[in-house]
N, C-alpha and C. Protein backbone atom coordinates (compact mmCIF):
# COMPACT_ATOMS: atom_id res chain seq x y z
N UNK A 1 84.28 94.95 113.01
CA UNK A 1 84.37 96.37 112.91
C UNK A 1 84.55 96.97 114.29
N UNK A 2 84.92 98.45 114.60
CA UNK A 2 84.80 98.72 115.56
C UNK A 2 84.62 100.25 115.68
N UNK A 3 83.65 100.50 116.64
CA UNK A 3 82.84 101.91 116.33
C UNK A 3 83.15 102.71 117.59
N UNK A 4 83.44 104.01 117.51
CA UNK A 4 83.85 104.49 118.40
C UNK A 4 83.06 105.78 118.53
N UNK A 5 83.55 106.30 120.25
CA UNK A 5 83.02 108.00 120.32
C UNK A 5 81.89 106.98 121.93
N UNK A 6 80.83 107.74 121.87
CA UNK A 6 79.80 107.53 123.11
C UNK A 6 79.08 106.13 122.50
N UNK A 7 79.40 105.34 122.33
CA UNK A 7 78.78 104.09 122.54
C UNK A 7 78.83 102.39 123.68
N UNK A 8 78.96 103.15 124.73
CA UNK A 8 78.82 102.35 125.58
C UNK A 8 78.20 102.91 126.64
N UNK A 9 77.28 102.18 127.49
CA UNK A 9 76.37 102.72 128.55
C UNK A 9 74.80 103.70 127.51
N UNK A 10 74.92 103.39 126.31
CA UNK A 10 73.37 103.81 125.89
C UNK A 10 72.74 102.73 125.19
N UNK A 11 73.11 101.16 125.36
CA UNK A 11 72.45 100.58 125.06
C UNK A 11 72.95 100.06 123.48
N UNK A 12 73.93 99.91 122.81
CA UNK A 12 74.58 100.25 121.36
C UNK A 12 74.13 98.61 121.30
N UNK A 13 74.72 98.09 122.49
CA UNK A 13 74.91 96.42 122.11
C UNK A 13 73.56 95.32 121.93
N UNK A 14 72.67 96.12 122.24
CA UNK A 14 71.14 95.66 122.49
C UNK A 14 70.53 95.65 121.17
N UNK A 15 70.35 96.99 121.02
CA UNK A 15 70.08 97.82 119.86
C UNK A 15 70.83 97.09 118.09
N UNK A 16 71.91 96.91 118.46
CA UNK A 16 72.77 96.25 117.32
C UNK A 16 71.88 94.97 117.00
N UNK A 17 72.09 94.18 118.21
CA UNK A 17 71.56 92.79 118.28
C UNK A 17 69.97 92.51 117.67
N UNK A 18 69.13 93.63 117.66
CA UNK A 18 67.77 93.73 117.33
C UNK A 18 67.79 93.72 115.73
N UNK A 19 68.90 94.80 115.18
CA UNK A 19 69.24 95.54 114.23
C UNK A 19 69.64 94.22 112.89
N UNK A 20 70.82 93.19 114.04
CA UNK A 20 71.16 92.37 113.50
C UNK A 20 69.53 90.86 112.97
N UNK A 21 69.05 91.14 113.89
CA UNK A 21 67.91 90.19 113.78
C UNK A 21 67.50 90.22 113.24
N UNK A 22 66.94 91.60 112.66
CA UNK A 22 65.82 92.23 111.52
C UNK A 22 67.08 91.55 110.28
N UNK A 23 67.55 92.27 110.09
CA UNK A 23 68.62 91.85 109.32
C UNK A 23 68.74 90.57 108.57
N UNK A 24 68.72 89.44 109.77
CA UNK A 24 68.97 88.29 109.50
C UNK A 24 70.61 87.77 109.25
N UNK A 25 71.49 88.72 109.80
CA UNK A 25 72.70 88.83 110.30
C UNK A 25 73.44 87.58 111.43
N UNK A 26 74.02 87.22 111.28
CA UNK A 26 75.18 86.50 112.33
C UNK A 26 75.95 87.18 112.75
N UNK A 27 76.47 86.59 113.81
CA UNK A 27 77.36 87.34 114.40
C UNK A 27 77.63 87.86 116.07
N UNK A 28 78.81 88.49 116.21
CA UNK A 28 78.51 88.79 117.75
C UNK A 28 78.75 90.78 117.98
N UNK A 29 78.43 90.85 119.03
CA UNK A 29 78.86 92.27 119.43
C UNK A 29 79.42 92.42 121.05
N UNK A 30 80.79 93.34 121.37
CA UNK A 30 80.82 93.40 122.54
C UNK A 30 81.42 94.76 122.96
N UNK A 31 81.67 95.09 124.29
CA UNK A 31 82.48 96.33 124.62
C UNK A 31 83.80 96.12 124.97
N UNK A 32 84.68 97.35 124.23
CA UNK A 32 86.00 96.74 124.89
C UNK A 32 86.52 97.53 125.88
N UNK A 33 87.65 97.32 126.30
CA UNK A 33 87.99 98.19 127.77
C UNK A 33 88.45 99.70 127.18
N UNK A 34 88.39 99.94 125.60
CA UNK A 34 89.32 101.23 125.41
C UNK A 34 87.82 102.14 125.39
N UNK A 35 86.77 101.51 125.15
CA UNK A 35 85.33 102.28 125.52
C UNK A 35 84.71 102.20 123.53
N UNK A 36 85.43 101.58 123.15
CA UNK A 36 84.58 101.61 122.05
C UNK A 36 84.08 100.06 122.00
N UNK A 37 83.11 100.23 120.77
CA UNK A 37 82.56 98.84 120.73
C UNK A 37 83.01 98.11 119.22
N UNK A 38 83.15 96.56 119.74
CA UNK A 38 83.67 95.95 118.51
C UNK A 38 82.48 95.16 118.03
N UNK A 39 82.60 94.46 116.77
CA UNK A 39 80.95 93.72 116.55
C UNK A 39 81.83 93.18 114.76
N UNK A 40 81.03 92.07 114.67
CA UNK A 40 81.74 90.96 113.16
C UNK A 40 80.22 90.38 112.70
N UNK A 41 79.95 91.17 111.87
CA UNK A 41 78.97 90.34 111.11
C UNK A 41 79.02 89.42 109.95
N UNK A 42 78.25 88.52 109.73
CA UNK A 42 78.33 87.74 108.63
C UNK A 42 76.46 87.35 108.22
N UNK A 43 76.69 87.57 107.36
CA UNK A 43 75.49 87.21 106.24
C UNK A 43 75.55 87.93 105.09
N UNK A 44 74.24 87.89 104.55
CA UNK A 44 74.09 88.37 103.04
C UNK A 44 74.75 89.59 102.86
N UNK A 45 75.10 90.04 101.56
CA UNK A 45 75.92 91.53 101.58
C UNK A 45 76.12 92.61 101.94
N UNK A 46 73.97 92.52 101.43
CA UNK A 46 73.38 93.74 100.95
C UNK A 46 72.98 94.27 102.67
N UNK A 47 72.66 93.27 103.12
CA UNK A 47 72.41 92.82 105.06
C UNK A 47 73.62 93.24 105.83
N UNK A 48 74.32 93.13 105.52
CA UNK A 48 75.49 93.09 106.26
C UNK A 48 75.85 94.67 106.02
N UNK A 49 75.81 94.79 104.78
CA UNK A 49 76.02 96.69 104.36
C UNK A 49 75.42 97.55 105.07
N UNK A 50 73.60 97.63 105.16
CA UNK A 50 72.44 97.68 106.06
C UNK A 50 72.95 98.01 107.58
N UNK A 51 73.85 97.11 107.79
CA UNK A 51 73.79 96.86 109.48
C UNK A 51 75.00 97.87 109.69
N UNK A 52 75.79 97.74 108.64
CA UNK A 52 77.13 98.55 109.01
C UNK A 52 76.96 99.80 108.95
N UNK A 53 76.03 100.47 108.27
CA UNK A 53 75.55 101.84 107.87
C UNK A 53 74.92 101.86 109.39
N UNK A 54 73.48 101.09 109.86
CA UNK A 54 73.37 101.38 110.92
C UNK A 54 74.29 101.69 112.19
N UNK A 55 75.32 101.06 112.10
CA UNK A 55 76.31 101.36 113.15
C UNK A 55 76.84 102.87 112.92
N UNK A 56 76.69 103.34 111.32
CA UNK A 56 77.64 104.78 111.61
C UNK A 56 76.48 105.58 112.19
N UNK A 57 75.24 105.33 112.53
CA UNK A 57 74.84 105.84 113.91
C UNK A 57 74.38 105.42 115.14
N UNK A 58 74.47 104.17 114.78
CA UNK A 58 73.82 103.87 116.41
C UNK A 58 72.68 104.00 116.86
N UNK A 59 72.23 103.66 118.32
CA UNK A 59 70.78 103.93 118.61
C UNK A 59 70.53 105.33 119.43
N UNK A 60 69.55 105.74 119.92
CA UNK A 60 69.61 106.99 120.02
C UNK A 60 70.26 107.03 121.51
N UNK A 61 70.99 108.08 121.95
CA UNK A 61 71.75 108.06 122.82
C UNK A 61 73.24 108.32 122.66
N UNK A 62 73.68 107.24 121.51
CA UNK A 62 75.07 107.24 120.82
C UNK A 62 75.44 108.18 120.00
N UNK A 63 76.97 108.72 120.29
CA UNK A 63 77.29 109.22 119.34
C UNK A 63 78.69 109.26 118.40
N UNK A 64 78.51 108.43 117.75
CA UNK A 64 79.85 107.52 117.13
C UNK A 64 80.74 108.53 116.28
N UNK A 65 81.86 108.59 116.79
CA UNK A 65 82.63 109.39 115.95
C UNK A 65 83.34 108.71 114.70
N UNK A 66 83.39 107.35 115.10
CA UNK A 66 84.52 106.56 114.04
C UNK A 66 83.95 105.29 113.97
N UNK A 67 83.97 104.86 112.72
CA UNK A 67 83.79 103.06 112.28
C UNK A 67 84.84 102.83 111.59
N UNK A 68 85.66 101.48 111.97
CA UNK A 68 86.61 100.73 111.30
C UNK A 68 86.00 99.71 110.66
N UNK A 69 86.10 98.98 109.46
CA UNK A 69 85.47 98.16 108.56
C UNK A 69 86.83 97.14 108.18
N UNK A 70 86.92 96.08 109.05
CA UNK A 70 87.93 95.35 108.24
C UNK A 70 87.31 94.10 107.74
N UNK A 71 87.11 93.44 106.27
CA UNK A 71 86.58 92.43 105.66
C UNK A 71 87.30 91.15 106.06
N UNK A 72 86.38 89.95 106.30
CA UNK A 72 87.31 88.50 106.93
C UNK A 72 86.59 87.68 106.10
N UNK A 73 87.02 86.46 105.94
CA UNK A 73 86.55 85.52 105.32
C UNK A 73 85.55 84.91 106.40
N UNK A 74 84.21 84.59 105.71
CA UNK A 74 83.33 84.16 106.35
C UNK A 74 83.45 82.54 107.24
N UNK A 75 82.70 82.87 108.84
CA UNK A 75 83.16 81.79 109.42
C UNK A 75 82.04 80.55 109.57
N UNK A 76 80.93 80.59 109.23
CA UNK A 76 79.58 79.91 109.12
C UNK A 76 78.69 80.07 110.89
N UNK A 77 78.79 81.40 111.44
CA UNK A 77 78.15 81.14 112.42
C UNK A 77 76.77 81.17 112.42
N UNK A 78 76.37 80.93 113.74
CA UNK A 78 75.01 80.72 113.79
C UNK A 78 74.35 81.75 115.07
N UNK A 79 73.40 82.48 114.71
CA UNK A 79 73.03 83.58 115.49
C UNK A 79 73.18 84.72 115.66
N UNK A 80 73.08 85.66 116.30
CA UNK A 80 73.63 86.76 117.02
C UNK A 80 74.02 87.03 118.53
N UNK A 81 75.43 86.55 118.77
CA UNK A 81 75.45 87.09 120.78
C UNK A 81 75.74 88.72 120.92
N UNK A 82 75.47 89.09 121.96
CA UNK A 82 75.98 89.98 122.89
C UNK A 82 77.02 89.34 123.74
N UNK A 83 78.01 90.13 123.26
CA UNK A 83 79.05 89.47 124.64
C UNK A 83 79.46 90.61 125.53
């Protein structure tokens, strides 16, 4: 996915990663050079739904104007990075 507006420099990628933990989420999150942030989760549905809703706001600080949601076939990872 990729979420846009003020989410970089308040901490989005930290915050996600915690978000994702509780969760029990896979996956990674990072920043890209156009200033928004990209992030691919994989796990359970209902988890994965959870996390994506959390992204249409972010942690406090952020203020996301836009989420893109594109669905992939699952890749079997293991964890959560920050990249």
């Amino acid at each position: 996915m990729l979420i846009s507006g003020r989410v970089q420099g308040v901490f989005f990628r930290d915050a996600c990663r915690r978000a994702a933990s509780t969760e029990r989420v896979t996956g990674w999150v990072t920043n890209r050079r156009d200033g928004q942030v990209e992030a691919c989760f994989e796990g359970d549905a209902e988890a994965v739904a959870r996390l994506v809703a959390w992204c249409r706001q972010g942690p406090p600080g952020a203020h996301v104007t836009g989420v893109e949601v594109v669905d992939e076939a699952p890749r079997g990872g293991r964890g959560f990075v920050v990249r």
